[in-house]
C-alpha atoms as a PDB file:
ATOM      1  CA  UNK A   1       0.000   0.000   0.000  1.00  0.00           C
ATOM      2  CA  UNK A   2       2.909   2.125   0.457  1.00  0.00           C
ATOM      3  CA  UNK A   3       3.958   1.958  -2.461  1.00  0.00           C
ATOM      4  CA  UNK A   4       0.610   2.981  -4.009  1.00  0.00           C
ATOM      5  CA  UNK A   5       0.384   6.014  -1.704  1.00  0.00           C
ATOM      6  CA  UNK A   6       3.742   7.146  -2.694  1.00  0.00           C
ATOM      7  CA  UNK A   7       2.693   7.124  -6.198  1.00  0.00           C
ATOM      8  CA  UNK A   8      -0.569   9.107  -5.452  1.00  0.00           C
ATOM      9  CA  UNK A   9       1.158  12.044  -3.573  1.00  0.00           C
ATOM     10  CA  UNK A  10       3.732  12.273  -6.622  1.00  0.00           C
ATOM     11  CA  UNK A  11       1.562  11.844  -9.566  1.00  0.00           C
ATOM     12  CA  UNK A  12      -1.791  13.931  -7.937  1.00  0.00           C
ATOM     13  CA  UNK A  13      -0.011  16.176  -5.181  1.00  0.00           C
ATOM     14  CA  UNK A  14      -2.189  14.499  -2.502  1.00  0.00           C
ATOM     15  CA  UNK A  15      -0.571  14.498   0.649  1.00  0.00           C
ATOM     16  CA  UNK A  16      -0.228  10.938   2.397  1.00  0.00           C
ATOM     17  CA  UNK A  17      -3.073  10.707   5.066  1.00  0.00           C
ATOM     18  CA  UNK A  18      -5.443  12.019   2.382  1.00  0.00           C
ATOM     19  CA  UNK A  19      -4.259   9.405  -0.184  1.00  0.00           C
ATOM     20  CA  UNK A  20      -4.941   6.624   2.149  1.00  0.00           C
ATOM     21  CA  UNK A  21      -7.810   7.448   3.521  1.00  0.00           C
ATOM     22  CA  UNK A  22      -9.378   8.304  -0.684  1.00  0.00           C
ATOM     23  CA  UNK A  23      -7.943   4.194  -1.713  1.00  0.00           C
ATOM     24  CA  UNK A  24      -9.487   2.944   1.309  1.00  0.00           C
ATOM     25  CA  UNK A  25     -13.100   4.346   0.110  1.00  0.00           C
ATOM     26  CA  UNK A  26     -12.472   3.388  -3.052  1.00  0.00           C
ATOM     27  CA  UNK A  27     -11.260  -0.159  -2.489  1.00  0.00           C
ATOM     28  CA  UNK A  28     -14.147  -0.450   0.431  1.00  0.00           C
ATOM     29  CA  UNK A  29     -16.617   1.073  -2.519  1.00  0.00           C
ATOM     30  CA  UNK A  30     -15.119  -1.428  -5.247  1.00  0.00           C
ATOM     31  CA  UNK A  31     -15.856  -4.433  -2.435  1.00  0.00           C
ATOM     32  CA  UNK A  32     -19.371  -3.432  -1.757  1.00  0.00           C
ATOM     33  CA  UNK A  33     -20.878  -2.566  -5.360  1.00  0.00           C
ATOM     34  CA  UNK A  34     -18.759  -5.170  -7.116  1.00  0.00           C
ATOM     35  CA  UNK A  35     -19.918  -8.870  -7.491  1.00  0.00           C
ATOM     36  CA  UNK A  36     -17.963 -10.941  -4.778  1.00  0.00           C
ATOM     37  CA  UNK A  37     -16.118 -13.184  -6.959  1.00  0.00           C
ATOM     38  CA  UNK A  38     -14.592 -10.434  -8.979  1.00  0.00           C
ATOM     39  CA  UNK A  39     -13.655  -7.808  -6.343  1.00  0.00           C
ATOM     40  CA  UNK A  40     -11.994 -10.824  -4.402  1.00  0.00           C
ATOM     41  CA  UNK A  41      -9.055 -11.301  -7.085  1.00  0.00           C
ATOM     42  CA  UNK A  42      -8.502  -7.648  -7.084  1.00  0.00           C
ATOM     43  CA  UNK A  43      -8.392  -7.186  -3.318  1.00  0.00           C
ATOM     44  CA  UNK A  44      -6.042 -10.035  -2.539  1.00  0.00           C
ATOM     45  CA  UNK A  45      -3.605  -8.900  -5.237  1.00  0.00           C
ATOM     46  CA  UNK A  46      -3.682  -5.432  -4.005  1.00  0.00           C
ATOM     47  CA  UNK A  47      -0.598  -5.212  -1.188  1.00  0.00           C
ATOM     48  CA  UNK A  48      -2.832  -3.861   2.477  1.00  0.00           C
ATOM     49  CA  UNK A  49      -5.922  -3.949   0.650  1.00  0.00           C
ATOM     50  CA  UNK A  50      -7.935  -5.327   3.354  1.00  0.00           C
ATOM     51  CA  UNK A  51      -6.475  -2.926   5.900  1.00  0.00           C
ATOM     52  CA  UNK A  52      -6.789  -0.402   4.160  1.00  0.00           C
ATOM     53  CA  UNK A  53     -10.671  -1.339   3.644  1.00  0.00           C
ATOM     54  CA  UNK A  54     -10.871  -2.232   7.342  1.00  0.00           C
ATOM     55  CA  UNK A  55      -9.318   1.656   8.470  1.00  0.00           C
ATOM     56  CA  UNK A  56     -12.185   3.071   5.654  1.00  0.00           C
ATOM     57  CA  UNK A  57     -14.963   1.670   7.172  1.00  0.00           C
ATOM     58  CA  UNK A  58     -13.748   1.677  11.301  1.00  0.00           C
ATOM     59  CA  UNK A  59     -13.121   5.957  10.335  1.00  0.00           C
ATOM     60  CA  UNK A  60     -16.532   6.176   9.934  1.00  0.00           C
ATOM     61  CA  UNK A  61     -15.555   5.962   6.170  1.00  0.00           C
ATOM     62  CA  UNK A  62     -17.618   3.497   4.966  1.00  0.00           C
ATOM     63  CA  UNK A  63     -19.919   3.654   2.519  1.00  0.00           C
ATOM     64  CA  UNK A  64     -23.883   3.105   4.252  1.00  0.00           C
ATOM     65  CA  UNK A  65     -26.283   5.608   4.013  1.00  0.00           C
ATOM     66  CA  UNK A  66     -24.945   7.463   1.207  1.00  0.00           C
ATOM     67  CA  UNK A  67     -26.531   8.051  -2.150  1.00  0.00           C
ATOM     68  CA  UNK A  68     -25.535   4.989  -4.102  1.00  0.00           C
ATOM     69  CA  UNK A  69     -22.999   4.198  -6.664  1.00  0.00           C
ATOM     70  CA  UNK A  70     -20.460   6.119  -8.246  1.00  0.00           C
ATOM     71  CA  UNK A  71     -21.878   9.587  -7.602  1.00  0.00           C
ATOM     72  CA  UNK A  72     -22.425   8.351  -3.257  1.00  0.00           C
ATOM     73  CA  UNK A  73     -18.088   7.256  -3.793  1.00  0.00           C
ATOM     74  CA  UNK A  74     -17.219  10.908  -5.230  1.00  0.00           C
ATOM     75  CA  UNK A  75     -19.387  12.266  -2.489  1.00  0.00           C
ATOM     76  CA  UNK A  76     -17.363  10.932  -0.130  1.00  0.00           C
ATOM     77  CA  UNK A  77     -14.409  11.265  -1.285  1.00  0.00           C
ATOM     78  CA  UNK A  78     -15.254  15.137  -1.773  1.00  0.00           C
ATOM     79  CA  UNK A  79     -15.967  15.435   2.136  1.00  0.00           C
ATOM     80  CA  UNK A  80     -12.306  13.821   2.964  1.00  0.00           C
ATOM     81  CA  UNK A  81     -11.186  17.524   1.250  1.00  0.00           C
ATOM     82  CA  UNK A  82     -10.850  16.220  -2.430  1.00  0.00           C
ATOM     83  CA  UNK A  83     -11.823  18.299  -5.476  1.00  0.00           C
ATOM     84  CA  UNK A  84     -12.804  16.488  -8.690  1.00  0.00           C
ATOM     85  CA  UNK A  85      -8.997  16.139 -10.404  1.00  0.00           C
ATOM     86  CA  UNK A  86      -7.762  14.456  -7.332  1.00  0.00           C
ATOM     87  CA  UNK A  87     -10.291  12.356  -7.196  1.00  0.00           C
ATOM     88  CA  UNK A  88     -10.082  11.033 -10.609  1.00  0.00           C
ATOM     89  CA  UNK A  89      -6.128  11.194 -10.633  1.00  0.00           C
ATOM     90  CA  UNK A  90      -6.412   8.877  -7.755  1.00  0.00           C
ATOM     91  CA  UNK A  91      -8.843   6.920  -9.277  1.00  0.00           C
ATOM     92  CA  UNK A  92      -7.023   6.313 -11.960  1.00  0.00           C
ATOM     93  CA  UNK A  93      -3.651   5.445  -9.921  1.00  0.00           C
ATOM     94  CA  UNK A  94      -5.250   2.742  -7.818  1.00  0.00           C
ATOM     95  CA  UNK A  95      -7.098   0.967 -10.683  1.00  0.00           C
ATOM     96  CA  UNK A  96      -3.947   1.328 -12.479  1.00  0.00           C
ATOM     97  CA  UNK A  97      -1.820  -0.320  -9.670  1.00  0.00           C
ATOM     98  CA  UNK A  98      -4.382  -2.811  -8.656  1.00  0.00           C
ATOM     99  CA  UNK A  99      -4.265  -4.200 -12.828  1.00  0.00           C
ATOM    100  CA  UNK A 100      -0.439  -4.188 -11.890  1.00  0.00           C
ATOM    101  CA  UNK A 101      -0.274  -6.515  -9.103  1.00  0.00           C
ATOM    102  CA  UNK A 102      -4.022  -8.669  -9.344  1.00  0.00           C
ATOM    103  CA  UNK A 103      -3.944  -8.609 -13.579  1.00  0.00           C
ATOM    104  CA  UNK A 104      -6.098  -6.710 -16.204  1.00  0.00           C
ATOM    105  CA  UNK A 105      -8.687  -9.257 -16.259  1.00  0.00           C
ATOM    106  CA  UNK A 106      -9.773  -9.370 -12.518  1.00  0.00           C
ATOM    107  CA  UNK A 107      -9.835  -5.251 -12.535  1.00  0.00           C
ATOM    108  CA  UNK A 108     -11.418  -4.642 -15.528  1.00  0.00           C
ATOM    109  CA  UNK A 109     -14.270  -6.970 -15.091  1.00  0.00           C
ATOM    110  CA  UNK A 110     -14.621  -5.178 -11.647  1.00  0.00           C
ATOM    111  CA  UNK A 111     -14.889  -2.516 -13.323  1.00  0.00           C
ATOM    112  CA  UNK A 112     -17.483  -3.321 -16.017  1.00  0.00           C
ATOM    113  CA  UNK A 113     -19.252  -4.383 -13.326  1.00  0.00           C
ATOM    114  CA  UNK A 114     -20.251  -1.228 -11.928  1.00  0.00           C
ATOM    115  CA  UNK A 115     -22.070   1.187 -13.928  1.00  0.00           C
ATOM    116  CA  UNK A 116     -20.444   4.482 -14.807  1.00  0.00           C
ATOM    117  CA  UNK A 117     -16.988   3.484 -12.621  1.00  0.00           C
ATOM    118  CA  UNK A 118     -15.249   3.098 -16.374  1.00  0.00           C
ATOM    119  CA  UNK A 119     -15.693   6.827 -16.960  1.00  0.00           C
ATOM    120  CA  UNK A 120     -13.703   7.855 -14.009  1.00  0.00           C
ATOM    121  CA  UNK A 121     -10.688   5.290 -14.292  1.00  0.00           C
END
């Protein structure tokens, strides 16, 4: 997960806490909407995926009782401090490092899986 981070706060100019905080919505977000047996290949080939899922949603970051879908993600991730180019910079660097380490096939059928996600990755 470092590793991830690092990239994040070089490639979007998001400092650290804020990076980790956006990939654990997003990865607890992808593990909710996402069928099971897709999101599962993905998580377990992402390096402190499930910890960083676990910190989301013990923050009071997880996902319940917002809107759903995409829009209820970017909503979130807007009240963490995040303006729309951050959000889809990270976006794109954690589905890009996830197809790294779990394989284009898990991650982009994760992907199709949830309507209107490909737009923002």
């Amino acid at each position: 997960m470092d590793e991830l981070i690092a990239r994040i706060s070089a490639n979007v100019g998001t400092d650290p806490d804020t990076a980790r905080k956006a990939v654990g919505l997003i990865l607890a977000f992808l593990q909710k909407e996402a069928p099971a047996d897709k999101v599962e290949q993905l998580i377990a080939g992402v390096p402190g995926a499930e910890a960083a899922i676990a910190e989301a949603n013990n923050s009071g970051g997880g996902l319940s009782g917002l809107m759903p879908g995409v829009m209820g993600l970017g909503s979130k991730l807007m009240g963490i401090g995040l303006g729309m180019g951050e959000i889809t910079g990270i976006s794109k660097e954690t589905i890009a490092f996830a197809r790294e380490k779990a394989g284009s096939g898990p991650v982009d059928e994760v992907v199709n899986s949830i309507p209107g996600l490909s737009q923002f990755v």
